[in-house]
Protein backbone atom coordinates (compact mmCIF):
# COMPACT_ATOMS: atom_id res chain seq x y z
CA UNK A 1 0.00 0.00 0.00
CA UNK A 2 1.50 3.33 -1.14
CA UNK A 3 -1.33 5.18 -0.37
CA UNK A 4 -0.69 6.81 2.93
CA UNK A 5 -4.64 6.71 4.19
CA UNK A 6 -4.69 3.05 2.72
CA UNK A 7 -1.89 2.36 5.00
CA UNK A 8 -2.63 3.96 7.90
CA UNK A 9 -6.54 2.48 7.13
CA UNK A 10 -4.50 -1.03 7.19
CA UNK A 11 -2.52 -0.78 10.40
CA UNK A 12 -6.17 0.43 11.81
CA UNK A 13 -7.76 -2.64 11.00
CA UNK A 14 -4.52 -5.26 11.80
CA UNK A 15 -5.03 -3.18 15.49
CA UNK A 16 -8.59 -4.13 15.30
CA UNK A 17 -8.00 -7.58 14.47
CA UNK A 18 -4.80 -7.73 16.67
CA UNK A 19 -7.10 -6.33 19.86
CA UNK A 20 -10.01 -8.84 19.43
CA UNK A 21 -7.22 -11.90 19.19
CA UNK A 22 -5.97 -10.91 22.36
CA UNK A 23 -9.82 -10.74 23.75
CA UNK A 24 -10.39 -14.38 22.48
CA UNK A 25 -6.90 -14.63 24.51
CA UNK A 26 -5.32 -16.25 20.77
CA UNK A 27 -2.38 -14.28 21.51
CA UNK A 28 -0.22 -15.68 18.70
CA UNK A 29 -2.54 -14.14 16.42
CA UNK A 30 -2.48 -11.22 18.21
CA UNK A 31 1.05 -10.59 18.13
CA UNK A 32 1.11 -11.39 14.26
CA UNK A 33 -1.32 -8.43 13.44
CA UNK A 34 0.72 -5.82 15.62
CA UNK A 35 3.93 -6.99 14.54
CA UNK A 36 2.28 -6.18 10.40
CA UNK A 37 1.13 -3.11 11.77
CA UNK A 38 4.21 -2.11 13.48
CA UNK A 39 5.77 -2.80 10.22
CA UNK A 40 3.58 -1.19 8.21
CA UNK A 41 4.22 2.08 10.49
CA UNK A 42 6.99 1.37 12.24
CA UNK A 43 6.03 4.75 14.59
CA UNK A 44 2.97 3.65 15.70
CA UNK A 45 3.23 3.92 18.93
CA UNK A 46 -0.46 1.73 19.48
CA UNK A 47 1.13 -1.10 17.63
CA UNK A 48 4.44 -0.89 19.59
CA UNK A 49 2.85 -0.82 22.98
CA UNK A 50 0.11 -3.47 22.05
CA UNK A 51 2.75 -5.99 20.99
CA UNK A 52 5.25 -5.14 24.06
CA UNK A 53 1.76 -5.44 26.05
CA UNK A 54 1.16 -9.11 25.24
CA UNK A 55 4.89 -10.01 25.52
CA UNK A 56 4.60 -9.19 28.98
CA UNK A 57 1.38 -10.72 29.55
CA UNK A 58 2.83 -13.91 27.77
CA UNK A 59 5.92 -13.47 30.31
CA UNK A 60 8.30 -12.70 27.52
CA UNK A 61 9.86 -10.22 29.38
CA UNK A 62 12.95 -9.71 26.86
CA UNK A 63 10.64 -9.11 24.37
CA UNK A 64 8.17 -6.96 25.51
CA UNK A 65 11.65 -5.01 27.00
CA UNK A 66 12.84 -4.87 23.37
CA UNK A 67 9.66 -3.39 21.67
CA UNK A 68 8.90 -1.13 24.45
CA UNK A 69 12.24 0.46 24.29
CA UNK A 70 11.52 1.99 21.36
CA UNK A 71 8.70 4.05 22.59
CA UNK A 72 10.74 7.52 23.11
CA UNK A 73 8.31 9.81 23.92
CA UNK A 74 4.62 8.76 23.17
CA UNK A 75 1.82 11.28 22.10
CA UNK A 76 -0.77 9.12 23.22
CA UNK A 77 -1.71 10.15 26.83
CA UNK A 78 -3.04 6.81 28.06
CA UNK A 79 0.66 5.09 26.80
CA UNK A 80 2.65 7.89 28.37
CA UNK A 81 0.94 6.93 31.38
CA UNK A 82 0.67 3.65 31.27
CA UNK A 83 4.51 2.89 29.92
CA UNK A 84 6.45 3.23 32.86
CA UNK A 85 4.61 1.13 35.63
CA UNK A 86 4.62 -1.82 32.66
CA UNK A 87 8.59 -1.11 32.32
CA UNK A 88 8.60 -1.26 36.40
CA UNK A 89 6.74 -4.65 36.06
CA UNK A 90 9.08 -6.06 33.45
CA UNK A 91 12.13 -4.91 35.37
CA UNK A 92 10.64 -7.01 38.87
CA UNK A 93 9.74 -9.86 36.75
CA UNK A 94 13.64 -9.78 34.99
CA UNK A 95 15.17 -9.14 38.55
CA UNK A 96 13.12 -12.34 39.70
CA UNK A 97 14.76 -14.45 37.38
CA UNK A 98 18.48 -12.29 37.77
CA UNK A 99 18.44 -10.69 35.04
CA UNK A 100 20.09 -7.59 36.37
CA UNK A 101 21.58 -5.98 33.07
CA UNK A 102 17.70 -5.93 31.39
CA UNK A 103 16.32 -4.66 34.79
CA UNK A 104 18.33 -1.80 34.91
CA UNK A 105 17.20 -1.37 31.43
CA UNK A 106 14.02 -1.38 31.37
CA UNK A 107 14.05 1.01 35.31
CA UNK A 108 16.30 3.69 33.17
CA UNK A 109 13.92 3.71 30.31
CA UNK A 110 10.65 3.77 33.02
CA UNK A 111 12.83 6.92 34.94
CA UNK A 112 12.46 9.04 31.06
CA UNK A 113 9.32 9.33 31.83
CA UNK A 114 9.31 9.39 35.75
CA UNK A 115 12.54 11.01 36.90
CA UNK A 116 10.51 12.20 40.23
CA UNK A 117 9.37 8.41 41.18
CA UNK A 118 10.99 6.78 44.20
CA UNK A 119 9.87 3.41 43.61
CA UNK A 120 11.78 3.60 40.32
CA UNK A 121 15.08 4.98 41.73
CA UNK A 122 14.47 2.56 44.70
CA UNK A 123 14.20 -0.57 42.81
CA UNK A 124 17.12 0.88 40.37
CA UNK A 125 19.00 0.94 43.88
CA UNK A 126 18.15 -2.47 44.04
CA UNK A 127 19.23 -3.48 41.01
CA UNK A 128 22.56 -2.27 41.62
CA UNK A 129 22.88 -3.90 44.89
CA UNK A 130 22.31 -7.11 43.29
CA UNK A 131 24.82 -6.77 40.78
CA UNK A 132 27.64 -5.89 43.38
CA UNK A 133 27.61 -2.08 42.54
CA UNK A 134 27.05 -0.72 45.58
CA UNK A 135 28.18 3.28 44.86
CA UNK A 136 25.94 4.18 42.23
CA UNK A 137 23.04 1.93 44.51
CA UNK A 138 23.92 3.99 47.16
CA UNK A 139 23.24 7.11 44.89
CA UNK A 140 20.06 5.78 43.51
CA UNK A 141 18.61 4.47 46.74
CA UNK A 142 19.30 8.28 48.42
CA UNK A 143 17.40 10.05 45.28
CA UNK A 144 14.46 7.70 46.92
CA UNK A 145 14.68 8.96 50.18
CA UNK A 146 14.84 12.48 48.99
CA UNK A 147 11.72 12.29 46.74
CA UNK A 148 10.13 10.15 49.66
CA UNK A 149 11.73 10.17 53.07
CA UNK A 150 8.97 7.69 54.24
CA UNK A 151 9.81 4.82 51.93
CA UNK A 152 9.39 1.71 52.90
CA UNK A 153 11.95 0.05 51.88
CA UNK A 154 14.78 2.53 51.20
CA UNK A 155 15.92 3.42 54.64
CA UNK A 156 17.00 -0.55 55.03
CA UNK A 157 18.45 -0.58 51.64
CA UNK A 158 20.60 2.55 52.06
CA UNK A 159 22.29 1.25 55.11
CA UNK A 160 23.11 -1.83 53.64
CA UNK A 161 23.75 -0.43 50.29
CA UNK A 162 26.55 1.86 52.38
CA UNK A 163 27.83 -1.04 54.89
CA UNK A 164 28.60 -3.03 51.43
CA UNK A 165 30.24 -0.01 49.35
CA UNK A 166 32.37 0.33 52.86
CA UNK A 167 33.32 -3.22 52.75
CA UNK A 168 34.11 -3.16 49.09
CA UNK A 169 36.30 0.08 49.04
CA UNK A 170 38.15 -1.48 52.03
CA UNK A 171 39.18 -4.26 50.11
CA UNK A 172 40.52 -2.53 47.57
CA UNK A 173 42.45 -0.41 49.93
CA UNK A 174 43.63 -3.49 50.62
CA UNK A 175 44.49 -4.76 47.74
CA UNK A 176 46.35 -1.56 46.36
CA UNK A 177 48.45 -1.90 49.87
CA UNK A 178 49.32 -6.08 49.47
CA UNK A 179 50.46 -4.60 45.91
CA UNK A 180 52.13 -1.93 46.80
CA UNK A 181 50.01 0.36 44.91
CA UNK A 182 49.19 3.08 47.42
CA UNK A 183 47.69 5.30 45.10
CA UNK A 184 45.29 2.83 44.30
CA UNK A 185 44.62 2.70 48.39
CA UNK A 186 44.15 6.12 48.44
CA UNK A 187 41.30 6.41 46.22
CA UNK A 188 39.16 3.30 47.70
């Protein structure tokens, strides 16, 4: 289709048809018509949404991560909304199964649109913790506290976060010492 209201009357109706697939809960179908409508328009930010939608629902978290990541700054009011507490979901579910690297993905991409959110700096803090990175957990976990000072969870993370970036900076103080390296001490 050339035609530029053909096409866009073709990705309309593959959204259609892609919407009342996932209603009959035939999700492989589903996926197939926003996938030809996403490639039909690859900006369509319905299409794009929709499919990273039913990836998550179908708990193909890496997937749903991949499609949603291309959603920069959506018009639509209901997906600017709606896109970073589904990025916050996908990043739980990818931390679940240690998957630390597409966790902190998918929280960075959620904090574009949130930068003000304490869960999302929180559970960034969290993310870091788990992957041994305690300084810039330490960092993330205090933006928390500052946008909420009643968080749940952050006060206990933040002292652990800061007994483990102690411990680690020790040891390589350490370390630079045993090798003689004393500027390297210094700077831990």
């Amino acid at each position: 289709p050339g035609d530029a209201r053909v096409r866009r009357y073709i990705v309309s109706s593959r959204l259609a048809r892609g919407v009342a697939f996932a209603g009959e809960k035939k999700y492989d179908e589903a996926l197939v018509e926003f996938k030809k409508a996403a490639l039909l328009d690859p900006k369509n930010e319905n299409a794009l949404y929709l499919q990273g939608y039913l990836h998550y629902q179908t708990a193909s978290f890496k997937q749903a991560l991949e499609v949603l990541t291309q959603l920069r700054s959506p018009e639509a009011a209901e997906i600017a909304e709606n896109l970073p507490l589904l990025l916050q979901n996908i990043a739980v579910e990818l931390q679940t199964r240690e998957d630390f690297a597409g966790a902190e993905k998918a929280l960075t991409h959620a904090l574009e649109f949130r930068e003000k959110d304490p869960d999302l700096h929180y559970l960034l803090g969290y993310n870091h913790m788990k992957k041994g990175d305690y300084t810039p957990a330490v960092k993330e976990i205090k933006e928390a506290l500052l946008l909420d000072p009643a968080h749940p969870k952050a006060t206990l993370a933040l002292a652990i976060a800061t007994e483990k970036s102690i411990d680690q900076r020790l040891l390589q103080a350490e370390d630079g010492m045993r090798r003689g390296n004393y500027s390297i001490a210094m700077a831990a």
